[in-house]
C-alpha atoms as a PDB file:
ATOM      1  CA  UNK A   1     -58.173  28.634  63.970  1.00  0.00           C
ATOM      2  CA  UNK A   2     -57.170  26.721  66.865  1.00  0.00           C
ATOM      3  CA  UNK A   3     -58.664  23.276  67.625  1.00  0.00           C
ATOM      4  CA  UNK A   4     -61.272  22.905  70.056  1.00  0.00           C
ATOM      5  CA  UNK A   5     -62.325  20.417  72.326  1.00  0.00           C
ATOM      6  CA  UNK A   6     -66.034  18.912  71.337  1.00  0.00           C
ATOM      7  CA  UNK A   7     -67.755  19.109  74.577  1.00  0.00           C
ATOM      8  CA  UNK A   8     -71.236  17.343  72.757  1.00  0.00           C
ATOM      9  CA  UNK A   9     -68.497  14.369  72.231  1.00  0.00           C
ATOM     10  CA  UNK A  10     -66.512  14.634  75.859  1.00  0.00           C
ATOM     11  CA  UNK A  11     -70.226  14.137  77.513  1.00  0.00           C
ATOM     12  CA  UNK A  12     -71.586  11.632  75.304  1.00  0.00           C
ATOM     13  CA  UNK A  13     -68.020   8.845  75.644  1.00  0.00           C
ATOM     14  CA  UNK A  14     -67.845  10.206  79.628  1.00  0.00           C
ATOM     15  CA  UNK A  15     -71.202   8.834  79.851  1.00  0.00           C
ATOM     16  CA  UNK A  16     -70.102   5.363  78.063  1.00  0.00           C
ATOM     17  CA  UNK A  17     -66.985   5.314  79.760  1.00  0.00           C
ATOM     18  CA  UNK A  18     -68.662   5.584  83.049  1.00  0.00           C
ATOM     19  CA  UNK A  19     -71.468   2.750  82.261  1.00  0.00           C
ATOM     20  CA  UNK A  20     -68.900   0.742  81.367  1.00  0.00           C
ATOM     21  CA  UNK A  21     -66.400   1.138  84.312  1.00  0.00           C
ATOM     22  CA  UNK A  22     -63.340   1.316  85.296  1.00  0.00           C
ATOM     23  CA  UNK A  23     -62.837  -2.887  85.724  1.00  0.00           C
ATOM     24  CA  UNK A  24     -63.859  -2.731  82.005  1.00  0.00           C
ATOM     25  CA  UNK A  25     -61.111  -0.916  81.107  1.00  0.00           C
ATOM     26  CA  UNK A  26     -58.860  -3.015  83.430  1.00  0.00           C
ATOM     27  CA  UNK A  27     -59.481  -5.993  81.993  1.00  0.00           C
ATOM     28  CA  UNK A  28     -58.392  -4.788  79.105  1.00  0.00           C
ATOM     29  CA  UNK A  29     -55.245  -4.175  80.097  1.00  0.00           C
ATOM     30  CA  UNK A  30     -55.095  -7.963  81.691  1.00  0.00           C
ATOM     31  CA  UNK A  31     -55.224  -9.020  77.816  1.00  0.00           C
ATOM     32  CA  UNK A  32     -53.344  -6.591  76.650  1.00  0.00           C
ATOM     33  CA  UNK A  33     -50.365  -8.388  74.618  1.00  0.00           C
ATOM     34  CA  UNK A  34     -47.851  -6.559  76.085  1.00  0.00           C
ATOM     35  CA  UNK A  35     -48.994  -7.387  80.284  1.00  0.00           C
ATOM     36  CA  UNK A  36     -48.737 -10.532  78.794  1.00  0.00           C
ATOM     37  CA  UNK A  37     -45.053 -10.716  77.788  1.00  0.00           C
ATOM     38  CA  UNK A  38     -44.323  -9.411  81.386  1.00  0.00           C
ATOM     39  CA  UNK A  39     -46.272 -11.784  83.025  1.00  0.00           C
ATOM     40  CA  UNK A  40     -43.963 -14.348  81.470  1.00  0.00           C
ATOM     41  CA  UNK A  41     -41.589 -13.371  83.886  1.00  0.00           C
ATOM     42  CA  UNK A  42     -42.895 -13.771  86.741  1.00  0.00           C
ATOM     43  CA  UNK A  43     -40.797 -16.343  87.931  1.00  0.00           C
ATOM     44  CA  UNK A  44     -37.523 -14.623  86.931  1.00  0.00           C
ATOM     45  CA  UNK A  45     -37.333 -11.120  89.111  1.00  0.00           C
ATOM     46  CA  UNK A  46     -39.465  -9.983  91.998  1.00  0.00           C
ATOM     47  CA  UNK A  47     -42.609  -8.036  90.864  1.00  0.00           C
ATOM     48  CA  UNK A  48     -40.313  -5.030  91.475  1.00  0.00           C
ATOM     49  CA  UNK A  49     -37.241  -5.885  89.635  1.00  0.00           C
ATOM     50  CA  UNK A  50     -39.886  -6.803  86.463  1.00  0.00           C
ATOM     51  CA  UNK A  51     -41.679  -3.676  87.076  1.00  0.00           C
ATOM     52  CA  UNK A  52     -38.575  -1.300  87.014  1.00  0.00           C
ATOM     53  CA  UNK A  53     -37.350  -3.231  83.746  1.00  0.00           C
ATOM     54  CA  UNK A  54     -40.466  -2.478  82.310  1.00  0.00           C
ATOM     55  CA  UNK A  55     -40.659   1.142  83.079  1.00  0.00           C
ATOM     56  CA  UNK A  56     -36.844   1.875  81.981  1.00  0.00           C
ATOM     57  CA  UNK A  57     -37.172  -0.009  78.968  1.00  0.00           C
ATOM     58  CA  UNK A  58     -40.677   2.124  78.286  1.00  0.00           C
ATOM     59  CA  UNK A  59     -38.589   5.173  78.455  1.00  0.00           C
ATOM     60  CA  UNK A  60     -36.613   3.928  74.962  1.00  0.00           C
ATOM     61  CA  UNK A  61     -40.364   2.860  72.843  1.00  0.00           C
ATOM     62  CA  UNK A  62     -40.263   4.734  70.391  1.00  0.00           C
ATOM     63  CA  UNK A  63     -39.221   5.052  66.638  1.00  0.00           C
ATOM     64  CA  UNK A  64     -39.749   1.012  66.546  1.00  0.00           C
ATOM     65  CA  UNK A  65     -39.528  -1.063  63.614  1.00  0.00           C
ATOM     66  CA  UNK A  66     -42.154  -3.164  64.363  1.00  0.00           C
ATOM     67  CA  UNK A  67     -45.179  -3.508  66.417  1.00  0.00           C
ATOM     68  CA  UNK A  68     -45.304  -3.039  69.815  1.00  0.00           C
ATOM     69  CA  UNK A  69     -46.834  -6.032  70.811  1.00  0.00           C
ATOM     70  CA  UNK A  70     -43.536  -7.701  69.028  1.00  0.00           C
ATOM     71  CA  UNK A  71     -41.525  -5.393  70.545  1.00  0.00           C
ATOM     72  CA  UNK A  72     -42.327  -5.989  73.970  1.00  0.00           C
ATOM     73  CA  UNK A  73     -42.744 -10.058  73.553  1.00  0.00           C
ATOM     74  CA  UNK A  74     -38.461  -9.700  71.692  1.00  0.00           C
ATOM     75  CA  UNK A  75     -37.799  -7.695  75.245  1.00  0.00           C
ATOM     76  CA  UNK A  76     -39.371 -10.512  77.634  1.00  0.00           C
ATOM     77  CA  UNK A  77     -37.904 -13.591  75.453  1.00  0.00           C
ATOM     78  CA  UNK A  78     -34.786 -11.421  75.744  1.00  0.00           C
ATOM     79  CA  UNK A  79     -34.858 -11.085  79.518  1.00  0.00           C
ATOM     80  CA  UNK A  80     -36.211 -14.594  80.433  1.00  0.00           C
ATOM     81  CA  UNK A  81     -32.622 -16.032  78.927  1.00  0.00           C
ATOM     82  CA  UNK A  82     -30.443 -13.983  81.054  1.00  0.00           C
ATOM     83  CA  UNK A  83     -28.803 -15.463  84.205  1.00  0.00           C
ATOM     84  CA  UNK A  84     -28.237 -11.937  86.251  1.00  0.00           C
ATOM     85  CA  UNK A  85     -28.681 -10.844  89.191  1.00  0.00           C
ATOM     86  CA  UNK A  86     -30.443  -7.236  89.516  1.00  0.00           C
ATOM     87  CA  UNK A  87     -29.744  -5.226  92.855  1.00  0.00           C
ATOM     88  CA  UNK A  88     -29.458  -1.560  91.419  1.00  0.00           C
ATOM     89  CA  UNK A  89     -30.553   0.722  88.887  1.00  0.00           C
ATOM     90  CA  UNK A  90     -27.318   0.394  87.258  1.00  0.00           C
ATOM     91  CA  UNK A  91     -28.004  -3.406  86.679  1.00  0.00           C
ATOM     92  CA  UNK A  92     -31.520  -2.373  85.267  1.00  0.00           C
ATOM     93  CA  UNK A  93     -30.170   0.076  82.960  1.00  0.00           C
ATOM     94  CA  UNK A  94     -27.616  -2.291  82.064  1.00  0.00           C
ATOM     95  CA  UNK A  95     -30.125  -4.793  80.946  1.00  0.00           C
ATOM     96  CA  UNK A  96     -32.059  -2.632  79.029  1.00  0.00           C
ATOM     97  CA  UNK A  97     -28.906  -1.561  77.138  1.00  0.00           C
ATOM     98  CA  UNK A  98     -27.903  -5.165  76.123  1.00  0.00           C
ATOM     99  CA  UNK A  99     -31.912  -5.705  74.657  1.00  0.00           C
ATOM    100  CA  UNK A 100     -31.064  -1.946  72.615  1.00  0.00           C
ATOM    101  CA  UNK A 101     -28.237  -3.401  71.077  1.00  0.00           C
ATOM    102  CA  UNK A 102     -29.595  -6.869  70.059  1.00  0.00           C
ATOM    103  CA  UNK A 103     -33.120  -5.695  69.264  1.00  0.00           C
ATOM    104  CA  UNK A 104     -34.277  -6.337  66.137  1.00  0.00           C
ATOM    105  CA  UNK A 105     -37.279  -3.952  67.072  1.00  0.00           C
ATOM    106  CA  UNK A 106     -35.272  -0.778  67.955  1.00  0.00           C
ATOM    107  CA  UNK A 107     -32.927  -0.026  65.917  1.00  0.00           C
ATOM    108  CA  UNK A 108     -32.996   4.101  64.666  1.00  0.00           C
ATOM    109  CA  UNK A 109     -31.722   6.195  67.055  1.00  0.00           C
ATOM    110  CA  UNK A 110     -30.197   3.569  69.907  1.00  0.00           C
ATOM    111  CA  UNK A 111     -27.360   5.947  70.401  1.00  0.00           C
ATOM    112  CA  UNK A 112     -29.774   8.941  71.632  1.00  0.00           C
ATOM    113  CA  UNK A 113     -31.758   6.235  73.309  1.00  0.00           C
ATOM    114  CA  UNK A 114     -28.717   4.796  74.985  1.00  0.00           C
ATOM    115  CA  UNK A 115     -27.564   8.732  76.515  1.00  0.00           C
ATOM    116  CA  UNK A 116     -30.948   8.863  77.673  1.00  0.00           C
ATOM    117  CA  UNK A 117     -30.857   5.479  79.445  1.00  0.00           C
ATOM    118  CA  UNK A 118     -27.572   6.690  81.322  1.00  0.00           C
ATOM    119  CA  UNK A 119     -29.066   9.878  82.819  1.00  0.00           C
ATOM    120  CA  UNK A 120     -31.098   7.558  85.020  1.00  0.00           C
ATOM    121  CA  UNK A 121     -27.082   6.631  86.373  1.00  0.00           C
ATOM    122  CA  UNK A 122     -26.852  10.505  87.464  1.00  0.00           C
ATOM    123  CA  UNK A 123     -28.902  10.627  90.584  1.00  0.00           C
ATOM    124  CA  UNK A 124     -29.375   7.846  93.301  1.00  0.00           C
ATOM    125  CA  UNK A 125     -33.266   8.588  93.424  1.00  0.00           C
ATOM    126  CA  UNK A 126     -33.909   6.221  90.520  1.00  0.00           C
ATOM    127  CA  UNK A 127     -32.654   3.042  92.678  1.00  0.00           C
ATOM    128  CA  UNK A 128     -36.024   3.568  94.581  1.00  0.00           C
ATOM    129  CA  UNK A 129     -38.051   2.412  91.625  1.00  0.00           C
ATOM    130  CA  UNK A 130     -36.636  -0.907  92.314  1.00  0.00           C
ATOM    131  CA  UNK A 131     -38.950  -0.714  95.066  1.00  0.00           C
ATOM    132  CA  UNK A 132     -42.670  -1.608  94.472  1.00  0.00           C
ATOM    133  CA  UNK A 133     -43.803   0.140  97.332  1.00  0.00           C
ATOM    134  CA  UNK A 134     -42.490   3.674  96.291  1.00  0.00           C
ATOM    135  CA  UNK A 135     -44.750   3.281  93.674  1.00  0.00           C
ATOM    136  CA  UNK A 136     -47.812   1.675  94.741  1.00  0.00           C
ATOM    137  CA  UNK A 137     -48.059   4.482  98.060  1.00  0.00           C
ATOM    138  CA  UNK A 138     -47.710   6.787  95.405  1.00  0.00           C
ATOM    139  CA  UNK A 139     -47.081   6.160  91.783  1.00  0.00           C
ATOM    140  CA  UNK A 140     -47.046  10.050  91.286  1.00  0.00           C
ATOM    141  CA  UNK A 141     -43.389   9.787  92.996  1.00  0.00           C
ATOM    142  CA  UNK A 142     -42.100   7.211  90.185  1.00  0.00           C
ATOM    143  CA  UNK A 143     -43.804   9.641  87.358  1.00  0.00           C
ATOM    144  CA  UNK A 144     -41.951  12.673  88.922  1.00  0.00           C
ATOM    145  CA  UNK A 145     -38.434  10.787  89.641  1.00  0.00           C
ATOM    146  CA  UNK A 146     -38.344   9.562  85.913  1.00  0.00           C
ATOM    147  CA  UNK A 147     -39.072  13.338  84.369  1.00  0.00           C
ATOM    148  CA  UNK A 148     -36.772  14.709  86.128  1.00  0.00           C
ATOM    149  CA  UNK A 149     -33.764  11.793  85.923  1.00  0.00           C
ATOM    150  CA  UNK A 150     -33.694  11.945  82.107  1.00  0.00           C
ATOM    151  CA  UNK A 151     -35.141  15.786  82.062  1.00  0.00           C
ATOM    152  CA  UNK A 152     -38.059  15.043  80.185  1.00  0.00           C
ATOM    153  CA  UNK A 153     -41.487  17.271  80.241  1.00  0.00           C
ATOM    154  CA  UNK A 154     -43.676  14.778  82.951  1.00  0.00           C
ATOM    155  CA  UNK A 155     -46.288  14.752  80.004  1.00  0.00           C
ATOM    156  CA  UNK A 156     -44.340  13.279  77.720  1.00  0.00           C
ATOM    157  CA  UNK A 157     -45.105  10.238  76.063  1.00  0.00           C
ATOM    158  CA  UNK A 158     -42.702   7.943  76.736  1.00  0.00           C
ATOM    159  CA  UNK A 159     -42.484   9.711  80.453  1.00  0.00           C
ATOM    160  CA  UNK A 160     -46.164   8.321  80.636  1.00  0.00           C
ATOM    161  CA  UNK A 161     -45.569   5.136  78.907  1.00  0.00           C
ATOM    162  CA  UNK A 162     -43.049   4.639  81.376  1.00  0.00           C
ATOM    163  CA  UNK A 163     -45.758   4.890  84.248  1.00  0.00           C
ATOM    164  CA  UNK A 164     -47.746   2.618  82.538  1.00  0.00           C
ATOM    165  CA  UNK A 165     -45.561   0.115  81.498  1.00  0.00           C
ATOM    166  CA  UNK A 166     -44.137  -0.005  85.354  1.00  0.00           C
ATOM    167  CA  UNK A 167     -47.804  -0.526  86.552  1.00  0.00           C
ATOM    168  CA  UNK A 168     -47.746  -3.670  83.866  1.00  0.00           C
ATOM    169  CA  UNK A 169     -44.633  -5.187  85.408  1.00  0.00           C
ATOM    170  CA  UNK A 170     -46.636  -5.037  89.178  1.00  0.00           C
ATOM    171  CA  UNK A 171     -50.179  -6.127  87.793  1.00  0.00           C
ATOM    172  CA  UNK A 172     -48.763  -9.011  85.386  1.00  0.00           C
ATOM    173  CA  UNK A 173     -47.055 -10.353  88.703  1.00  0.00           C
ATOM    174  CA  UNK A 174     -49.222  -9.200  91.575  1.00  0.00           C
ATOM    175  CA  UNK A 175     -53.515  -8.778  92.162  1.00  0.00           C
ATOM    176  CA  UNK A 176     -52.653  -5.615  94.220  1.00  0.00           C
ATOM    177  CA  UNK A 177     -55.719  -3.644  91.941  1.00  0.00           C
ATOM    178  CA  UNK A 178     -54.055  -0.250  91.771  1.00  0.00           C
ATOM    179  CA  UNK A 179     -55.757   2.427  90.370  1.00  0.00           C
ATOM    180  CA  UNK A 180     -53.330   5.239  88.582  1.00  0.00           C
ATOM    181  CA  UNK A 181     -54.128   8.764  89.509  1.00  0.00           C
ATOM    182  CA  UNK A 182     -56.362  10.817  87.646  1.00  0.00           C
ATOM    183  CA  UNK A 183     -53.446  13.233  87.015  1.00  0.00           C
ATOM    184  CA  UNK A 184     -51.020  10.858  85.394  1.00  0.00           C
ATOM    185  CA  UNK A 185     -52.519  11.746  81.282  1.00  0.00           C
ATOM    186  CA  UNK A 186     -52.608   9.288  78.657  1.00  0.00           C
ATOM    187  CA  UNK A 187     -49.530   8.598  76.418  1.00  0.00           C
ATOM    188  CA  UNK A 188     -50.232  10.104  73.485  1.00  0.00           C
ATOM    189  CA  UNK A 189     -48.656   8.389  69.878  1.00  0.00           C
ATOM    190  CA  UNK A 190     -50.104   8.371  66.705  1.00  0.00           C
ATOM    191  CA  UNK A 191     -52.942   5.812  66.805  1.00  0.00           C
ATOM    192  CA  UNK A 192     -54.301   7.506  69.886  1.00  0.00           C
ATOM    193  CA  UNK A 193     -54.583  10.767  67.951  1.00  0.00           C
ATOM    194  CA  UNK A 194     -56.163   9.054  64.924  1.00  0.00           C
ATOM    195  CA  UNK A 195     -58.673   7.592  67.521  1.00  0.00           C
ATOM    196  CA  UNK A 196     -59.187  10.907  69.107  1.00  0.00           C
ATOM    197  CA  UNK A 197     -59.915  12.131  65.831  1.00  0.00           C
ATOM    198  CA  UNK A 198     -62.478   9.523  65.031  1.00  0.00           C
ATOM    199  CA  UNK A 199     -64.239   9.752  67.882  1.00  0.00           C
ATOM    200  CA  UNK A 200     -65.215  13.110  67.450  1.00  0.00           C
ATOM    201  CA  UNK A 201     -64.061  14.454  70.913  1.00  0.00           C
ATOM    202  CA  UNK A 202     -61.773  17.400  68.617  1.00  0.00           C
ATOM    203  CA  UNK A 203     -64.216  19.684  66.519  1.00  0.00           C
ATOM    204  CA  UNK A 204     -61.913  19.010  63.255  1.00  0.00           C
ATOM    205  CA  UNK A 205     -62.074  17.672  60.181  1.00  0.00           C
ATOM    206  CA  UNK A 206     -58.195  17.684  59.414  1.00  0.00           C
ATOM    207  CA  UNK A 207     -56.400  14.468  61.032  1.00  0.00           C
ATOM    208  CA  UNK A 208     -52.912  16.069  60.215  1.00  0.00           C
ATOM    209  CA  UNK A 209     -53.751  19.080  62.100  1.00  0.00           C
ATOM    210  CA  UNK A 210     -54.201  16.764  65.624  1.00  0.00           C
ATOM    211  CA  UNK A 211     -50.965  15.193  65.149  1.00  0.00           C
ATOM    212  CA  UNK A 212     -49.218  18.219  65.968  1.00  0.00           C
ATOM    213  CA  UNK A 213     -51.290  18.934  68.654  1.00  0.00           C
ATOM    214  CA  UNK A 214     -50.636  16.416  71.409  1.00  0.00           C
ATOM    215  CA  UNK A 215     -51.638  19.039  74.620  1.00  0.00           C
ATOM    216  CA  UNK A 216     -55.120  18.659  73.485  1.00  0.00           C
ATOM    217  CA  UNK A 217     -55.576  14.876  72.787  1.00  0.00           C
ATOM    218  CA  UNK A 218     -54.215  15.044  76.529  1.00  0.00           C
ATOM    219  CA  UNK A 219     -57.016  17.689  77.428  1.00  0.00           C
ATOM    220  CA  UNK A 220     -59.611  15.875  75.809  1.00  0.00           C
ATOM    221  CA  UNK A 221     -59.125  12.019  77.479  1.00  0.00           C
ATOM    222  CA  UNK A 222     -58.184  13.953  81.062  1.00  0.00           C
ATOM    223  CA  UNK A 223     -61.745  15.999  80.105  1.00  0.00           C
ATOM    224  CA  UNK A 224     -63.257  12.063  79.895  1.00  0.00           C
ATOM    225  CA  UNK A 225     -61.250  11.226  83.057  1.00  0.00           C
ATOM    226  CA  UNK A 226     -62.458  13.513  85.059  1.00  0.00           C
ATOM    227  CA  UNK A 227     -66.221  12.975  84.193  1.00  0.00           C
ATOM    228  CA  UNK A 228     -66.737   9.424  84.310  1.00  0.00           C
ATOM    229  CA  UNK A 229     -64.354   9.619  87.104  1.00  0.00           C
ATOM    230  CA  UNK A 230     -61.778   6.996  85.222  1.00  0.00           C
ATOM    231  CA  UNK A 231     -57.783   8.122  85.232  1.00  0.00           C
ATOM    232  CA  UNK A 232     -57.142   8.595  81.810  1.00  0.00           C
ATOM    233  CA  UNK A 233     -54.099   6.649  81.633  1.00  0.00           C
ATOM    234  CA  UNK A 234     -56.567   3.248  82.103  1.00  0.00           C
ATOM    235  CA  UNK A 235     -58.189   4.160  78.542  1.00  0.00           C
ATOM    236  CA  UNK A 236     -54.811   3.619  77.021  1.00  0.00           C
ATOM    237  CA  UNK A 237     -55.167  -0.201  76.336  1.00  0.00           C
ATOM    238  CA  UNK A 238     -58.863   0.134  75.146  1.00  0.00           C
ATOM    239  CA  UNK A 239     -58.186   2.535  72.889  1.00  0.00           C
ATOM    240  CA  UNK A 240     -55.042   1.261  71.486  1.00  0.00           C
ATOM    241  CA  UNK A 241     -56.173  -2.400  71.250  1.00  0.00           C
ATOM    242  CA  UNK A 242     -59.759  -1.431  69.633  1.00  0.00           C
ATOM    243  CA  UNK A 243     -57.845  -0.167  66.657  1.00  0.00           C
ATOM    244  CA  UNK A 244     -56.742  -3.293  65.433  1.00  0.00           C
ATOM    245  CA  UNK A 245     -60.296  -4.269  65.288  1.00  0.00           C
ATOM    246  CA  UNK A 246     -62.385  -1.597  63.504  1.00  0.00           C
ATOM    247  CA  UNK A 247     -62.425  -0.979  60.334  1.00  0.00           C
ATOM    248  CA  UNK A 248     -64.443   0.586  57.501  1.00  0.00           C
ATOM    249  CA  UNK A 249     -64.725  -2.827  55.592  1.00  0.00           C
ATOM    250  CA  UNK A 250     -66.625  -4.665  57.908  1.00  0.00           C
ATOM    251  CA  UNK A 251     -69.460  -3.525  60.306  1.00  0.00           C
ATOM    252  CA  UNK A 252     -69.202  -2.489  63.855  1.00  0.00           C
ATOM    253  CA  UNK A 253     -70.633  -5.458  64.924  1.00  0.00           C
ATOM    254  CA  UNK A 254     -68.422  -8.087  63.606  1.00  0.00           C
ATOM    255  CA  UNK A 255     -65.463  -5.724  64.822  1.00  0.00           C
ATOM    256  CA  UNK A 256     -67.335  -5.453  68.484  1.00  0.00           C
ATOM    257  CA  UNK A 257     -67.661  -9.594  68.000  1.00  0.00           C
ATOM    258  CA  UNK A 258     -63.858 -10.664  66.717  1.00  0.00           C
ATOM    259  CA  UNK A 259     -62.929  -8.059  70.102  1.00  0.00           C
ATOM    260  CA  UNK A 260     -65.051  -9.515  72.321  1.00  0.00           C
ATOM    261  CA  UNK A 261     -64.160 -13.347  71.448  1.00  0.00           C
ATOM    262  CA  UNK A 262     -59.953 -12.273  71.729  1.00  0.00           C
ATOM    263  CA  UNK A 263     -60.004 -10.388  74.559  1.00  0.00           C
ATOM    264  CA  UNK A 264     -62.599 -12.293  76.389  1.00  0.00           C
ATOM    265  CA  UNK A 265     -64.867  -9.552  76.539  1.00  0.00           C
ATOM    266  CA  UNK A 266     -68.755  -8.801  76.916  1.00  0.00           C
ATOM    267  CA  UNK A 267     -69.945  -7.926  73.614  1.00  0.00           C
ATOM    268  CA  UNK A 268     -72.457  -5.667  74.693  1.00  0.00           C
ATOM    269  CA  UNK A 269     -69.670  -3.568  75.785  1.00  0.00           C
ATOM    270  CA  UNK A 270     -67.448  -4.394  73.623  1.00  0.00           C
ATOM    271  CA  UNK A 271     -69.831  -2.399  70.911  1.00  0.00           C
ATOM    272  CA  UNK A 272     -70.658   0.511  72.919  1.00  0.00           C
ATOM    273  CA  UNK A 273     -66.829   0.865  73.551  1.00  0.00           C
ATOM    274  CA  UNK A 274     -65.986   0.550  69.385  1.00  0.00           C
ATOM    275  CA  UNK A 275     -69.117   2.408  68.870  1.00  0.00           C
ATOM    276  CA  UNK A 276     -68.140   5.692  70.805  1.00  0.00           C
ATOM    277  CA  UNK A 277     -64.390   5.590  69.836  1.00  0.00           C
ATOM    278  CA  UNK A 278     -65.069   5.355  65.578  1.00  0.00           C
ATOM    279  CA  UNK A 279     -68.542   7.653  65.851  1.00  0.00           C
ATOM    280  CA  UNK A 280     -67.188   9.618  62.997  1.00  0.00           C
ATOM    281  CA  UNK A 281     -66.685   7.034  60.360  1.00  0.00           C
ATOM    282  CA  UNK A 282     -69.661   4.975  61.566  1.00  0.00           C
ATOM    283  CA  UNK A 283     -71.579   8.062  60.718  1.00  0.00           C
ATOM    284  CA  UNK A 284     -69.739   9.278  58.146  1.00  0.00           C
ATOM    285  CA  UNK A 285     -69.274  12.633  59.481  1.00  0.00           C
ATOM    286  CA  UNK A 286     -66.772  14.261  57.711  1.00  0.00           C
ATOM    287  CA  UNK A 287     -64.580  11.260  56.681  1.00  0.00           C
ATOM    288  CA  UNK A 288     -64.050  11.429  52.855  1.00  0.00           C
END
């Protein structure tokens, strides 16, 4: 039997999601650990230059050995020591390709990793990411160039990740409050599918099923998009970050408490947002 969206679930979180607004969610993201190794380097490269370092290095994340809010605070301690200029993508890639080969963070697979790094060298397109305004008139231009530079399905994770992470570089270093287009899905990894799963938005009682299932973790948080009118790619942070905090040994509201206090959020919120996103082991429905 295939797995099917929960639409009780999709209504119920749109709902939240939509009380709780899209500046919620955004302000999320200004805490998130990893905006906050890029806005370290502010003062090193143009909001454009960080930005496009972000995004190419977003397009290797994956298979880490460590966490990725260590991994991306080893890549801006990395790039705040170098003394190089940057006026093309090749100097970007080139970057990125020095941090692969000293990272302690990235080690398995840095030769694939490193081919896929170079295809962004085999069309002149991908020097316009160096140029914030290609994507803030239309970030759907940078999500296109990078799919097709390294031939990667647009969906992709690290395709996405890449959107997101270039989005990072311009809002660590610039208030221009850009909003990502509702068509641009989430990045989908494992602790976004376990989250999916608790939540209850996938009528399903076996996790291991959902992890090979990515289209419709996608289909469910674009469903959620679309109805409390919040691109799906801004949950990404929330719902990444809240994991850390919930647990089933203590209660939801000394998890919604320890969030709110770190992130420097409402608590109020803070529990309706931990509240909707762990509904099935609060209520113990089907959890063992």
């Amino acid at each position: 039997m295939d797995l099917r969206v929960n639409d009780k679930r999709v209504g119920e979180i749109s709902s939240s999601f939509k009380k709780l607004g899209l500046q919620f969610f955004k302000l999320i993201e200004h805490r998130d650990p990893q905006m906050l190794s890029l806005r370290k380097l502010c003062r090193k490269y143009a909001p454009g230059k960080i930005a496009a370092l972000a995004g190419v290095n977003a397009l290797i994340s994956y298979m880490l050995n460590c966490t990725g809010e260590d991994y991306w605070r080893e890549f801006s301690e990395h790039v705040s020591k170098l003394n190089v200029k940057i006026e093309n993508i090749k100097d970007v890639v080139k970057i990125v390709e020095d941090f692969l080969a000293n990272s302690s963070c990235n080690k398995l697979y840095r030769d694939a990793k490193k081919r896929r790094l170079r295809k962004l060298l085999t069309t002149p397109i991908t020097n316009r990411i160096l140029d914030e305004n290609y994507f803030i008139e239309n970030p759907g231009n940078y999500w296109r160039t990078i799919a097709r530079a390294i031939g990667s399905n647009p969906s992709s994770k690290t395709v996405v990740f890449s959107v997101k992470m270039y989005y990072y570089g311009l809002e660590a270093c610039r208030s221009i409050e850009l909003t990502l287009p509702m068509n641009i899905p989430i990045p989908v990894d494992r602790r976004i599918t376990q989250i999916t799963f608790y939540s209850g938005l996938v009528e399903s009682n076996d996790i291991n099923r959902l992890f090979r299932k990515p289209r419709i973790v996608r289909k469910t948080w674009s469903l959620v998009g679309e109805l409390s009118r919040i691109p799906p790619i801004h949950f990404d942070a929330a719902l990444w970050l809240s994991a850390k905090y919930y647990s089933r040994n203590k209660s939801l509201e000394d998890s919604a408490t320890e969030i709110s206090r770190e992130l420097s959020l409402d608590y109020d919120k803070a529990l309706i947002l931990l509240r909707e996103l762990f509904y099935k082991l609060i209520e113990g429905n089907g959890i063992p």
